[in-house]
Protein backbone atom coordinates (compact mmCIF):
# COMPACT_ATOMS: atom_id res chain seq x y z
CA UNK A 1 157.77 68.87 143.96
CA UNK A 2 155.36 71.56 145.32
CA UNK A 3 156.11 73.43 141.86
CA UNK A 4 155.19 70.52 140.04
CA UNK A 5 151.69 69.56 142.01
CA UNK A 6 150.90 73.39 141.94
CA UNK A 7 151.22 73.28 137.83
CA UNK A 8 149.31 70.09 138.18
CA UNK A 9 146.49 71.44 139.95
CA UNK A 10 146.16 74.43 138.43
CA UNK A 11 146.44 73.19 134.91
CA UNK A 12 142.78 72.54 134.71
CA UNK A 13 141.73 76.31 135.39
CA UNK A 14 143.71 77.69 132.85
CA UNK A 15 142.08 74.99 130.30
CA UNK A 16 138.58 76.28 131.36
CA UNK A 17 140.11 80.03 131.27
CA UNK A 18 140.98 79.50 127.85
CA UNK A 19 138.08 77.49 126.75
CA UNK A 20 136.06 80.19 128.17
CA UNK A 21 137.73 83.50 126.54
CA UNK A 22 138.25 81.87 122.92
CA UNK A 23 136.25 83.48 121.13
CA UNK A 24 138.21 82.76 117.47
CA UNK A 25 135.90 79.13 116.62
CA UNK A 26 132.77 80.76 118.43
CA UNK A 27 129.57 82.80 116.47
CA UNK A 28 128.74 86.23 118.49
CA UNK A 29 125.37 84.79 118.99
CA UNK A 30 126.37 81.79 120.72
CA UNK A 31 125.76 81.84 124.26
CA UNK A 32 128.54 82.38 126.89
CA UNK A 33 130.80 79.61 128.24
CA UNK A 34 129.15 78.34 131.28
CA UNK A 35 131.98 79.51 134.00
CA UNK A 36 130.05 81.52 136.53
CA UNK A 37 127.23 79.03 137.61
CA UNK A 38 130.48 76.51 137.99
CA UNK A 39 132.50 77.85 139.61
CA UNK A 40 132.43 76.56 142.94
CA UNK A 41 131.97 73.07 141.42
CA UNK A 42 135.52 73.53 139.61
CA UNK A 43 137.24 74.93 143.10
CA UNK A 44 135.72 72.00 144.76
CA UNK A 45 136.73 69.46 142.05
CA UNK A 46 139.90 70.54 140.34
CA UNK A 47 141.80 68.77 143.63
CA UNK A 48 140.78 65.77 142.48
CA UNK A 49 141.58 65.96 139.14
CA UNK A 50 145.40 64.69 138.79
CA UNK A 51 143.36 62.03 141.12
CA UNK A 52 140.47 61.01 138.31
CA UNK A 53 142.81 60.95 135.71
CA UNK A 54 145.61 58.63 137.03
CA UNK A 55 148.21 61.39 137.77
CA UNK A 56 148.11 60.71 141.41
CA UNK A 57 147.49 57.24 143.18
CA UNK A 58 145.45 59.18 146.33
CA UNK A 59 143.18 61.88 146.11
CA UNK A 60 144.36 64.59 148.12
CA UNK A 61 143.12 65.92 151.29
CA UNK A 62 141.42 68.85 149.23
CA UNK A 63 140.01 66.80 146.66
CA UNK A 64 138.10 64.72 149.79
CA UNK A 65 136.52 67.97 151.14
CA UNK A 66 135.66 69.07 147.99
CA UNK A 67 133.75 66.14 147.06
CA UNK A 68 132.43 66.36 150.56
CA UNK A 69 131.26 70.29 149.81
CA UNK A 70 129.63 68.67 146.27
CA UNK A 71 128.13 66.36 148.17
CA UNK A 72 126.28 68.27 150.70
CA UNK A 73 125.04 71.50 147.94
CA UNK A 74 123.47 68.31 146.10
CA UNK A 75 121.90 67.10 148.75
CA UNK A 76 121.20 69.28 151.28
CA UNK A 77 118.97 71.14 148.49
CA UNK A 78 115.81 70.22 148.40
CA UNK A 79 116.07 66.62 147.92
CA UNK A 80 113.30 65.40 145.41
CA UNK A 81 112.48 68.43 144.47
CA UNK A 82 112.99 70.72 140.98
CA UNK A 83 115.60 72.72 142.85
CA UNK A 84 117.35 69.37 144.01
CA UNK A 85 117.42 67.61 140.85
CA UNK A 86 118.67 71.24 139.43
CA UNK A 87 121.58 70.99 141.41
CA UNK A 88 122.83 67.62 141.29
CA UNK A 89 122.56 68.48 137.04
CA UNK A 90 124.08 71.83 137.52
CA UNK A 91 127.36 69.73 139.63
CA UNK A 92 126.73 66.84 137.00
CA UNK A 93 127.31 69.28 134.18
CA UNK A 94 130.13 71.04 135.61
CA UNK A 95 131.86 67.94 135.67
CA UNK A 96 131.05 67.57 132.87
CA UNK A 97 132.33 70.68 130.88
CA UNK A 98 135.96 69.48 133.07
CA UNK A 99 135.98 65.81 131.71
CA UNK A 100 135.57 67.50 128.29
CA UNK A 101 138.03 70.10 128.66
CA UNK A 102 141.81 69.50 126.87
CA UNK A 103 143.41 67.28 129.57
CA UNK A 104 143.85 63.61 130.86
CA UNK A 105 140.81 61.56 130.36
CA UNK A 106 138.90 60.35 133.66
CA UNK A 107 140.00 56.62 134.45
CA UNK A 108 137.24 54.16 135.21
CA UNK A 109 138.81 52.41 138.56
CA UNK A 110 140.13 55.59 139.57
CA UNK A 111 136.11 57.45 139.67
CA UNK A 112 135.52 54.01 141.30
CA UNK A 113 137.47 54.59 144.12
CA UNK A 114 136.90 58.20 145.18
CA UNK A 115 133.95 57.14 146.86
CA UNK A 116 136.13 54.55 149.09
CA UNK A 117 139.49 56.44 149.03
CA UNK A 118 137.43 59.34 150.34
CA UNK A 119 135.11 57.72 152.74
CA UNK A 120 131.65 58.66 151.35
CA UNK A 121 129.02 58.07 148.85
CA UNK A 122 128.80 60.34 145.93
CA UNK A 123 125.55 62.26 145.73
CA UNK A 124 125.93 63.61 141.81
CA UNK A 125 127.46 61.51 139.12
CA UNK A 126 130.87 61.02 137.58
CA UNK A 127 131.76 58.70 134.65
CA UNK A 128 134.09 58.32 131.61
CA UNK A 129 131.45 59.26 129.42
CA UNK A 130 129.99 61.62 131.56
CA UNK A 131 125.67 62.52 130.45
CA UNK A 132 123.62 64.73 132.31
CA UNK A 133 120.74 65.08 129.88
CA UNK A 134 118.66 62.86 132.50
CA UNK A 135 118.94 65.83 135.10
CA UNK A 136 117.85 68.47 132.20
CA UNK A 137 113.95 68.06 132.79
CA UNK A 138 113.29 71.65 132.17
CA UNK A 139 114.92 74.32 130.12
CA UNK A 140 115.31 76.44 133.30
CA UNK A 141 118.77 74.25 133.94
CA UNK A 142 120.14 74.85 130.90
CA UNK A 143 119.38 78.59 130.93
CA UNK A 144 121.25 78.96 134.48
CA UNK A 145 124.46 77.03 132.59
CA UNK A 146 124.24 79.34 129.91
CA UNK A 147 123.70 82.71 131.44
């Protein structure tokens, strides 16, 4: 079983991995897969992956602190400010570019529920169709993502 939920949490990684070393569908000029400026947003979410997309009926114990860790970069900086609204869209986006990746698609009741099964309030968003164009006020986010 530990096998099993270690191939289930790690599945996700190697998805990004690959999505971010293919090269064979990309142009040279295109910019380079956003993996650096996420990566603490995929360690702190990829727990609660098997979670989101209806693998597992609980999110584990690791998926809770990570949410928890999400919850406090987006708000502990600088609330209502450029830099605050640049990381709640940096998170956003991250989350994004894992909903999108080749896996399981995120299950309505179960981003519902991550709040309660988790005992806090999300700061960023998460949704089946996730969109974090309303966080992209200025180019300076999407430059960060793409550097």
């Amino acid at each position: 079983m530990k096998i099993h939920r270690a191939i289930l949490v790690m599945a996700p990684f190697l998805v990004l991995m690959k999505t971010a070393v293919s090269v064979e569908d990309n142009d040279p000029m295109d910019p380079p897969p956003p993996i650096e400026p996420c990566r603490d947003v995929f360690v702190s979410f990829s727990p609660c992956m098997g979670f989101v997309e209806g693998i597992y009926r609980q999110p584990s114990p690791d998926c809770c602190r990570g949410v928890s860790h999400l919850n406090n970069v987006v708000r502990f900086t600088a609330p209502g400010t450029i830099h605050g609204n640049r990381e709640t869209g940096r998170v956003c986006a991250c989350i994004e570019i894992m909903a999108n990746a080749n896996h399981l698609p995120f299950l309505p009741s179960a981003i519902s529920n991550l709040p309660l099964r988790c005992s806090l309030t999300l700061s960023f968003p998460i949704s089946i169709a996730m969109d974090c164009s309303q966080f992209r006020n200025t180019k300076v986010l999407d430059a960060e993502i793409s550097n």
